[in-house]
N, C-alpha and C. Protein backbone atom coordinates (compact mmCIF):
# COMPACT_ATOMS: atom_id res chain seq x y z
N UNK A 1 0.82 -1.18 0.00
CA UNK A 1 0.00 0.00 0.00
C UNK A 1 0.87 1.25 0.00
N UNK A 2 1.91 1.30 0.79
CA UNK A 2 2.68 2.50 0.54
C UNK A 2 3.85 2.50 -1.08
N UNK A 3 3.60 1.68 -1.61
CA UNK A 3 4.85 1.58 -2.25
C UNK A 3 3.47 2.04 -3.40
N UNK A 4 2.58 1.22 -3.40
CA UNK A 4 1.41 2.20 -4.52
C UNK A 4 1.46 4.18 -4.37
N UNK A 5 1.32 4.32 -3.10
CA UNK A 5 1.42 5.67 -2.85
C UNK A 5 2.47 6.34 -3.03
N UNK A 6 3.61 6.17 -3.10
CA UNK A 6 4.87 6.58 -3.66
C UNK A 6 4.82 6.29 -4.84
N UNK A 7 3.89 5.37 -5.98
CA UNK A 7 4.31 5.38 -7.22
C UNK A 7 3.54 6.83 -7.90
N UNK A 8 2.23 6.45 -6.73
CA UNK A 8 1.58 7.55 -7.47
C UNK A 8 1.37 8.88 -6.97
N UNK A 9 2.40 9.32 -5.93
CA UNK A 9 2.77 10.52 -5.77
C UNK A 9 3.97 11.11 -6.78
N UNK A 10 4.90 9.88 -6.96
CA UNK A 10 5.74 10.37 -7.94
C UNK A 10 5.49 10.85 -9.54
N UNK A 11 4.61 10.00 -9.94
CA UNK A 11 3.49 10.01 -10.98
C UNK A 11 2.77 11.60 -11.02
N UNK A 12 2.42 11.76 -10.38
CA UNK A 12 1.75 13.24 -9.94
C UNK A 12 2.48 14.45 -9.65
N UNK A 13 3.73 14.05 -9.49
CA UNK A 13 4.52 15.31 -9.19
C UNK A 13 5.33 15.15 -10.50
N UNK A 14 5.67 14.26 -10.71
CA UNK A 14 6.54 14.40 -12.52
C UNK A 14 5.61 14.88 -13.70
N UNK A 15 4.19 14.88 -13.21
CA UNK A 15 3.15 15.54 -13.79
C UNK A 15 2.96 17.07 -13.61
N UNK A 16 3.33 17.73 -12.34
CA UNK A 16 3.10 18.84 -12.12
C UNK A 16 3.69 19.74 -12.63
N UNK A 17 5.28 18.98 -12.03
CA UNK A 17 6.21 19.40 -12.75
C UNK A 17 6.66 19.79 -14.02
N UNK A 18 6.33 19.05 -14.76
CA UNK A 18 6.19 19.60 -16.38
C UNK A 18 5.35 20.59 -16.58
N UNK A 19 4.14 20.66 -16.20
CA UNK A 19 2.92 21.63 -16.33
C UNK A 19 4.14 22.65 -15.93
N UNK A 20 4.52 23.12 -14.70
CA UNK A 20 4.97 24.16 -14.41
C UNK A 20 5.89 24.54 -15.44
N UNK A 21 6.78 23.89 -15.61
CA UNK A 21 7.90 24.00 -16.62
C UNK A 21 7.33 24.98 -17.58
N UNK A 22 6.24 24.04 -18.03
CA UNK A 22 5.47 24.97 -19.78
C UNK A 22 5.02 25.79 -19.26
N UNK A 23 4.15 26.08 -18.36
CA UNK A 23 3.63 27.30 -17.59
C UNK A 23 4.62 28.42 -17.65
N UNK A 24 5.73 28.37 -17.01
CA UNK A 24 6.89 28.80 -17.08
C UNK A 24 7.53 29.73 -18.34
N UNK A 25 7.91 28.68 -19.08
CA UNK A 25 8.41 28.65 -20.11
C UNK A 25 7.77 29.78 -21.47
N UNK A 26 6.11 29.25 -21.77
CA UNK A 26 5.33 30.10 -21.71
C UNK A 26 5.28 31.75 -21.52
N UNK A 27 4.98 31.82 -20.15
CA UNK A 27 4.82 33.37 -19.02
C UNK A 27 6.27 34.20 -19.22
N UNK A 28 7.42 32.98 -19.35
CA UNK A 28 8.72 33.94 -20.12
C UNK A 28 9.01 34.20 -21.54
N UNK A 29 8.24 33.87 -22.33
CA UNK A 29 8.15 34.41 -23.79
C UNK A 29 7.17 34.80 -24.19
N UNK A 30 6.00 35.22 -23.06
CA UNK A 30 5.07 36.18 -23.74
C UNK A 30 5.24 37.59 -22.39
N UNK A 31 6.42 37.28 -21.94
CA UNK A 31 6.31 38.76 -21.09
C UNK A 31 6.81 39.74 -21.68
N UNK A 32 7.60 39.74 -23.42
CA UNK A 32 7.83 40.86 -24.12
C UNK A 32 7.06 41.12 -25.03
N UNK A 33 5.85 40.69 -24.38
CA UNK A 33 4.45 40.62 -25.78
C UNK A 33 3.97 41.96 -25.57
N UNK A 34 3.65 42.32 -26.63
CA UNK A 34 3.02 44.05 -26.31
C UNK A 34 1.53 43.79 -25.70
N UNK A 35 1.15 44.72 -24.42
CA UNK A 35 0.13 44.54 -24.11
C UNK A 35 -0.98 44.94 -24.64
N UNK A 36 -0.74 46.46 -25.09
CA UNK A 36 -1.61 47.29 -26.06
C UNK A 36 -2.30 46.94 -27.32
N UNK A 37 -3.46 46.37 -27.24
CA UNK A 37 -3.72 45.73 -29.07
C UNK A 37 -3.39 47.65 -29.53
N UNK A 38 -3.35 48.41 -29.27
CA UNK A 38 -3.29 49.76 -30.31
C UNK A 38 -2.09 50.11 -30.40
N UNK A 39 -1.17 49.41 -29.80
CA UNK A 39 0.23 49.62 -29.95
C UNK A 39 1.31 48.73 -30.56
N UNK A 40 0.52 47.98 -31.66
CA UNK A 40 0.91 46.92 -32.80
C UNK A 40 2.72 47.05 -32.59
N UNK A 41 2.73 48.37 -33.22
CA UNK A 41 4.41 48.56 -33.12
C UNK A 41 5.29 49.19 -32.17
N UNK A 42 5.11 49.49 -30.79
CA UNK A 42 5.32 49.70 -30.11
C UNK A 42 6.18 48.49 -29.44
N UNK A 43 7.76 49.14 -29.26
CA UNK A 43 8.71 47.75 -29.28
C UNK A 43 9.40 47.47 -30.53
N UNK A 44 8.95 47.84 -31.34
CA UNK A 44 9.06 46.92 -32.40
C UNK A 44 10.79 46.56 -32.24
N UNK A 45 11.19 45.38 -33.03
CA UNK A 45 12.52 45.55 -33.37
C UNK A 45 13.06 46.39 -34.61
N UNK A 46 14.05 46.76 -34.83
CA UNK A 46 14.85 47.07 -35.65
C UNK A 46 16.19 46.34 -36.28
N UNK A 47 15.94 45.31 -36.64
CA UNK A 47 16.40 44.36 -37.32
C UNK A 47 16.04 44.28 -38.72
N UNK A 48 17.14 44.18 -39.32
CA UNK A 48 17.45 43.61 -40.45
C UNK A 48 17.85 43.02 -41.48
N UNK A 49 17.83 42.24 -42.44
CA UNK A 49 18.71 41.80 -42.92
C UNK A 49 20.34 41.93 -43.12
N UNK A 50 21.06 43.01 -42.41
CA UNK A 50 22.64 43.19 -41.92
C UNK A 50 22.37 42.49 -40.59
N UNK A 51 21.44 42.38 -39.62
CA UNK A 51 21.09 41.65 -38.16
C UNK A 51 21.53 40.31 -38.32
N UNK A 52 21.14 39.62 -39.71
CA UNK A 52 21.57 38.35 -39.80
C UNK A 52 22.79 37.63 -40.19
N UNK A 53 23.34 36.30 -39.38
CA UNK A 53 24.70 36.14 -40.02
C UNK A 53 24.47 35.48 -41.33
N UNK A 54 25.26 35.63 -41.96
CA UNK A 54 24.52 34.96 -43.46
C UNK A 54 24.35 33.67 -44.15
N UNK A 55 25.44 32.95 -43.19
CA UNK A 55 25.57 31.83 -42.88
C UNK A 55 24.94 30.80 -42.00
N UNK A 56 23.84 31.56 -41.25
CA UNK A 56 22.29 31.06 -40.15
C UNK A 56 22.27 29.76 -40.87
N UNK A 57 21.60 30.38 -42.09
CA UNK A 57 20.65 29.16 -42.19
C UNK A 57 21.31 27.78 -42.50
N UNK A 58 22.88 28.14 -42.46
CA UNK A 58 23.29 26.82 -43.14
C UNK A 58 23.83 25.56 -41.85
N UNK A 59 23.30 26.12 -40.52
CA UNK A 59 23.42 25.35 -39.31
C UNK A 59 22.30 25.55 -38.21
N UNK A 60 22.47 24.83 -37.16
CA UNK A 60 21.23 25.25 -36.27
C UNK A 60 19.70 25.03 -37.20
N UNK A 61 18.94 25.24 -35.42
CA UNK A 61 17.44 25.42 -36.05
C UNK A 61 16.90 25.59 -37.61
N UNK A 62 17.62 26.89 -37.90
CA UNK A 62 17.18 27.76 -39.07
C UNK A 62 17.33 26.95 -40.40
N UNK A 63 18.19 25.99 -40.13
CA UNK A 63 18.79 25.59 -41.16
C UNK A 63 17.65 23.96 -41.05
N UNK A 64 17.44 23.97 -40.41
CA UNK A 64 16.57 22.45 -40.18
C UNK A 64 14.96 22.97 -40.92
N UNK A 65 14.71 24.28 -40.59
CA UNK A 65 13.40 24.61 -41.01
C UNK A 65 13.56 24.98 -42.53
N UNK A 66 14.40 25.13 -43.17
CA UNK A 66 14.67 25.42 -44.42
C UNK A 66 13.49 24.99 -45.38
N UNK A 67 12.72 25.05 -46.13
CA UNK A 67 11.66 24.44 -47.09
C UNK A 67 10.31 25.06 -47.77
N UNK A 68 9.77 24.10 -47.66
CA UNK A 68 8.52 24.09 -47.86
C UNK A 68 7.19 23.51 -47.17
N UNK A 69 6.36 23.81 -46.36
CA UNK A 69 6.09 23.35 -45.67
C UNK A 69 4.28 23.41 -45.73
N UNK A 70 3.15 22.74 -45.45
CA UNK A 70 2.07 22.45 -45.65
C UNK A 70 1.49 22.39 -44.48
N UNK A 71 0.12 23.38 -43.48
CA UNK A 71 -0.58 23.51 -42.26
C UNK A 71 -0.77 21.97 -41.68
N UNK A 72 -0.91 21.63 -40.81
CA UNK A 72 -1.52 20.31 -40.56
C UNK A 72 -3.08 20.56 -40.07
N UNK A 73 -3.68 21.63 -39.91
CA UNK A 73 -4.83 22.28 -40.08
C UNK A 73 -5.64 22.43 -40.74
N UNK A 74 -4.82 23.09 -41.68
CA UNK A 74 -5.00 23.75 -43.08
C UNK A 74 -4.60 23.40 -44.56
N UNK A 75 -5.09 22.92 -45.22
CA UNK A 75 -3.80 22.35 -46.42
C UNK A 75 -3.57 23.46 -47.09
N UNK A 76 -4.80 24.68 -47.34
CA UNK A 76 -4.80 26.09 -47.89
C UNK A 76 -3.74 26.66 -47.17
N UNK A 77 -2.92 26.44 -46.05
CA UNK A 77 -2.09 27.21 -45.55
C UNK A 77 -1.02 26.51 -45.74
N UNK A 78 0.39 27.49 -46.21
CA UNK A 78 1.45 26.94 -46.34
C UNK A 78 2.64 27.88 -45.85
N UNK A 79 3.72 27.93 -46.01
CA UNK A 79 4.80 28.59 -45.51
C UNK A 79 6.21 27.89 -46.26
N UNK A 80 6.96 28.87 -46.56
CA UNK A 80 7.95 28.98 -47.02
C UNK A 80 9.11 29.31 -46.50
N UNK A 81 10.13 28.54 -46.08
CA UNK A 81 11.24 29.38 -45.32
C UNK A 81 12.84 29.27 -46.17
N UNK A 82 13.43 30.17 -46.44
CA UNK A 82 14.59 29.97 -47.52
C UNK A 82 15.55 31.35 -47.04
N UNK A 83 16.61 30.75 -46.45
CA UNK A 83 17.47 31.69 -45.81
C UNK A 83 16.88 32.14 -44.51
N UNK A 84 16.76 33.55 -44.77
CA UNK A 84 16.06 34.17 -43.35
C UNK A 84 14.66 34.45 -44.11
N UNK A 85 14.04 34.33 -45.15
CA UNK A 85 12.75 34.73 -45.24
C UNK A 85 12.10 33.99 -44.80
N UNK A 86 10.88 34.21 -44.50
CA UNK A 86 9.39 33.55 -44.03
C UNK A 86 8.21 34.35 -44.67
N UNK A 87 8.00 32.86 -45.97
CA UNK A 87 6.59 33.29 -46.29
C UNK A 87 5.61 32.65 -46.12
N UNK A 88 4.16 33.24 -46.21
CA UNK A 88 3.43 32.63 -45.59
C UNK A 88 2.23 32.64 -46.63
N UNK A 89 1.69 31.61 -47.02
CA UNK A 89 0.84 31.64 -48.12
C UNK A 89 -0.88 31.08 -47.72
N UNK A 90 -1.62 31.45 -48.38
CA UNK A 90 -3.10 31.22 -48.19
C UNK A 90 -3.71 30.66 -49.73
N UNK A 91 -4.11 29.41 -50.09
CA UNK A 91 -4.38 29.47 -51.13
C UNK A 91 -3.49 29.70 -52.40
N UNK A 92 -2.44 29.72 -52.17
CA UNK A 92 -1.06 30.01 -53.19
C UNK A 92 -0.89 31.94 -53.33
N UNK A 93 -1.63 32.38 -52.31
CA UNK A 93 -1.10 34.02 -52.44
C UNK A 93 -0.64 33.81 -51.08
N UNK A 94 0.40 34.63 -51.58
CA UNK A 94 1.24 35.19 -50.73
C UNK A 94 0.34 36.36 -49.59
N UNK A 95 0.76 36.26 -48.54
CA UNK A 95 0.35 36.44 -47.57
C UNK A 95 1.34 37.79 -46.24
N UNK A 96 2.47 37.08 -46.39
CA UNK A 96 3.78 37.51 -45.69
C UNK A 96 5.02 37.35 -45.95
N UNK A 97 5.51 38.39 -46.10
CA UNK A 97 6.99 37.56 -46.61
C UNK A 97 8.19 38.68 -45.84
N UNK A 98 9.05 38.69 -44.80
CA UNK A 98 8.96 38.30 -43.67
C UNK A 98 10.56 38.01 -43.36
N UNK A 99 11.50 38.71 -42.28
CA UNK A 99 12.81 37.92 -41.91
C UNK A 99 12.49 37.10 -41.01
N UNK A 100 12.81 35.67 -40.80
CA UNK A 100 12.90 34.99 -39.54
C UNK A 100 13.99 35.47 -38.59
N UNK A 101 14.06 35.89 -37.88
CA UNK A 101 15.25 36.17 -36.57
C UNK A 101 14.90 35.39 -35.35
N UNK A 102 15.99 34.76 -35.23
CA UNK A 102 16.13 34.00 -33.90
C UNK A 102 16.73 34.89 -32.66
N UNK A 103 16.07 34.95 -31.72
CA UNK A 103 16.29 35.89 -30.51
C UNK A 103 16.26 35.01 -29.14
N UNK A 104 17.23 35.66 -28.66
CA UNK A 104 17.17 35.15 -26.83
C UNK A 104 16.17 35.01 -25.98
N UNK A 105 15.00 36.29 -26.15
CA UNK A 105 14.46 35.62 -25.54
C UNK A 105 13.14 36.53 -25.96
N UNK A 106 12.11 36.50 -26.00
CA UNK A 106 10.78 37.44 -26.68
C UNK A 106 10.89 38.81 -25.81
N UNK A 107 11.48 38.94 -24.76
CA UNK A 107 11.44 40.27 -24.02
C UNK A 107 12.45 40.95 -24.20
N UNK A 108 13.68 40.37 -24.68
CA UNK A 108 14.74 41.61 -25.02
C UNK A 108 15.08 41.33 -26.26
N UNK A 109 14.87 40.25 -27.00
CA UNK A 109 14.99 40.25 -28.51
C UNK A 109 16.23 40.63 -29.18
N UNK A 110 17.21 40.13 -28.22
CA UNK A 110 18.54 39.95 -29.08
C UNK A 110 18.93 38.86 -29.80
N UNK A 111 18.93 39.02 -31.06
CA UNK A 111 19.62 38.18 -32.04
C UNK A 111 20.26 37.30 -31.57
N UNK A 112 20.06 35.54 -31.79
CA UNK A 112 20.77 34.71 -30.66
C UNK A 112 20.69 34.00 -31.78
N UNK A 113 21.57 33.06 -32.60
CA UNK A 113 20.85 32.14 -33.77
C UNK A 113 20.42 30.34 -33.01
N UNK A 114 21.30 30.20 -31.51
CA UNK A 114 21.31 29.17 -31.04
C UNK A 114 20.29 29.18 -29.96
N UNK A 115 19.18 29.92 -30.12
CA UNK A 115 18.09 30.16 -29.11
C UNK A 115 16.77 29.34 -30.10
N UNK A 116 15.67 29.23 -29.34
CA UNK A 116 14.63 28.26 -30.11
C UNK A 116 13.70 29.40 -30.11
N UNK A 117 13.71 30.40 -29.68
CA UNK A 117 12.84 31.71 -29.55
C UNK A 117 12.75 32.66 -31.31
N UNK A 118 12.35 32.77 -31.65
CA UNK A 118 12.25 33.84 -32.76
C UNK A 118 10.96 34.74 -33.42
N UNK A 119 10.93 35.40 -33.57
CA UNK A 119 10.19 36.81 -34.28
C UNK A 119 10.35 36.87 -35.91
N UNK A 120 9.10 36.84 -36.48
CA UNK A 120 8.74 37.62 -37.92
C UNK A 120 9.05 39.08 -38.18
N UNK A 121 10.10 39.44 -38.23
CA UNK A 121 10.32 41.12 -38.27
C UNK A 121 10.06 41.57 -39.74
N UNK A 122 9.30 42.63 -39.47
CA UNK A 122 8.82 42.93 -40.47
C UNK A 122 7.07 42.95 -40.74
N UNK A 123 6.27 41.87 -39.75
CA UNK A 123 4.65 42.11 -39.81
C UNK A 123 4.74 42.77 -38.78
N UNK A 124 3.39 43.49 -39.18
CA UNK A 124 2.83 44.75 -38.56
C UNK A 124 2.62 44.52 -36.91
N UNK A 125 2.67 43.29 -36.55
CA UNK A 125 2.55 42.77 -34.91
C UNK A 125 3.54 42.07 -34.86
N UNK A 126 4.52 42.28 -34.49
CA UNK A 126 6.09 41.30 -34.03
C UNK A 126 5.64 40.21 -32.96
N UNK A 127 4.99 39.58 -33.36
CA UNK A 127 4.50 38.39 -32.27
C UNK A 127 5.81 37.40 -32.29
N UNK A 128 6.36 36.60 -31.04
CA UNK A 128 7.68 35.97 -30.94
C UNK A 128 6.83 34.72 -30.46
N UNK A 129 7.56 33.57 -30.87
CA UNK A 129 7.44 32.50 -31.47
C UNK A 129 8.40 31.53 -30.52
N UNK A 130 7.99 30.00 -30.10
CA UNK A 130 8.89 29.02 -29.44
C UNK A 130 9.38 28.12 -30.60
N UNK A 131 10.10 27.37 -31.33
CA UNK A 131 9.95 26.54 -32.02
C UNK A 131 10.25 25.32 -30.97
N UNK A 132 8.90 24.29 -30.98
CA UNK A 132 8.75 23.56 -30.55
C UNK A 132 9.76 22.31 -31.08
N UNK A 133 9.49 22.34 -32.13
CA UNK A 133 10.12 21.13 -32.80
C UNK A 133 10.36 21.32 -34.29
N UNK A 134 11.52 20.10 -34.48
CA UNK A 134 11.40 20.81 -36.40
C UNK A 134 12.51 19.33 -36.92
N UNK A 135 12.07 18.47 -37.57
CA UNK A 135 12.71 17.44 -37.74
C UNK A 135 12.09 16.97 -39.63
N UNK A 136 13.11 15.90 -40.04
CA UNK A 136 12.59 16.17 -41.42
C UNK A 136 11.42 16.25 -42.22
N UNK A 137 10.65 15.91 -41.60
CA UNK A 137 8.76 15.82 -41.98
C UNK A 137 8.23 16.79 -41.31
N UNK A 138 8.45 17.61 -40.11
CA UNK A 138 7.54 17.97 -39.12
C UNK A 138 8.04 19.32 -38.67
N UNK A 139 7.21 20.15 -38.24
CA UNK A 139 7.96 21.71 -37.64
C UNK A 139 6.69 22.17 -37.06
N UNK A 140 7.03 22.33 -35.72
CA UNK A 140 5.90 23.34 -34.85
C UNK A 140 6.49 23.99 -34.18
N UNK A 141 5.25 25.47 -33.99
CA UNK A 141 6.33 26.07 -33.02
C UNK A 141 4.57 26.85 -32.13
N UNK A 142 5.18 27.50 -31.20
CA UNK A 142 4.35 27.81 -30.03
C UNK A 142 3.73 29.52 -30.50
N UNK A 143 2.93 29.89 -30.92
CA UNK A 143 2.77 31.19 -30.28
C UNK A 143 2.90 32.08 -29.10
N UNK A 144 3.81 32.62 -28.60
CA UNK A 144 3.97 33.05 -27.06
C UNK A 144 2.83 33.94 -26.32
N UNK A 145 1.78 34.73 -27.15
CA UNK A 145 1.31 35.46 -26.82
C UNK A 145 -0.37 34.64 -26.63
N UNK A 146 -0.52 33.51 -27.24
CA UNK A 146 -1.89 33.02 -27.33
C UNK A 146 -1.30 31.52 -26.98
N UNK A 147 -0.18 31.15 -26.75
CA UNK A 147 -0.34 29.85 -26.49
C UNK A 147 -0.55 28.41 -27.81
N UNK A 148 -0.82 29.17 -28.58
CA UNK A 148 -1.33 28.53 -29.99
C UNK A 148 -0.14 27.70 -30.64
N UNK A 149 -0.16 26.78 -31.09
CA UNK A 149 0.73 25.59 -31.27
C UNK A 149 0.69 25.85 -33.00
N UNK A 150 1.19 25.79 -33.67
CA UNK A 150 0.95 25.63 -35.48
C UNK A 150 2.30 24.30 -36.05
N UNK A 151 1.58 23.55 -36.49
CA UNK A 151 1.93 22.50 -36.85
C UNK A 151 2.23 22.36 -38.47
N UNK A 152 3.22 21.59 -38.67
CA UNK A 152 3.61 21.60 -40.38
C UNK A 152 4.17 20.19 -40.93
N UNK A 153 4.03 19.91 -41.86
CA UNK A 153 3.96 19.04 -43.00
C UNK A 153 5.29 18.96 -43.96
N UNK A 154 6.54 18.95 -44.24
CA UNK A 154 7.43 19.46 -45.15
C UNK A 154 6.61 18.82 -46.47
N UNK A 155 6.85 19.60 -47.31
CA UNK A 155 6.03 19.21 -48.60
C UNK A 155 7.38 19.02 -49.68
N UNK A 156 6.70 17.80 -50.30
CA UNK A 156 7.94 17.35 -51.36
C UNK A 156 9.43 17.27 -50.97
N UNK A 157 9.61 16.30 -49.62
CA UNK A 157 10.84 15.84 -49.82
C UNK A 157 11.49 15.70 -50.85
């Protein structure tokens, strides 16, 4: 009876524990989220294509997300990533097109290329981004400000 209760206290706390983690994790990449919906650009970065090393994409993250990629939502939604651009398509129009910058952390937004944190610089709301994951079929990443997960497809290996 006690050795049940220790399995399933441990069970429950390796449970909590993670929750907190993402909780966490989370609450620190949306604390450089602008609070103001009327203050879209307020913050904004100033980054640009000289911001980037030019050689990003050919290591790290950036370089793993490289492609073409298809919503797992959406099949009308797609995205494009080639170098530092990020485009973002609806129906085959173009939508956004976009530097990817990888940053330290969504609240001070320094250029980091070995951070999993990054920002669309350049749309009108600099919303910063977790990349969850990104392996040869698959790429998600977190919205920091809504929590929102977006999931992807690489299209045409």
């Amino acid at each position: 009876m006690l050795r049940d209760f220790n399995e399933n206290h441990l069970v429950k706390t390796a449970y909590l524990s993670g929750l907190a983690w993402t909780s966490l994790l989370l609450a620190s990449c949306s604390a450089g989220e602008d609070k103001d919906a009327g203050s879209d650009n307020a913050g904004a970065m100033t980054l640009n294509a000289a911001s980037i090393d030019p050689h990003a994409a050919e290591t790290g993250f950036l370089a793993q997300m490289q492609g073409d990629w298809t919503s797992d939502e959406d099949a009308k939604n797609t995205i494009t990533i080639d170098k530092s651009s990020f485009q973002s398509f609806t129906d085959g129009a173009l939508q956004d097109d976009v530097l990817i910058i990888f940053v330290d952390s969504c609240k001070t937004r320094v250029p980091d290329m070995e951070s999993k944190t990054f920002v669309l610089a350049g749309k009108e709301k600099q919303t910063c981004y977790l990349l969850y994951s990104v392996s040869e079929d698959k790429l998600s990443y977190i919205e920091s400000s809504r929590g929102r997960t977006s999931r992807f497809t690489r299209k045409n290996k």
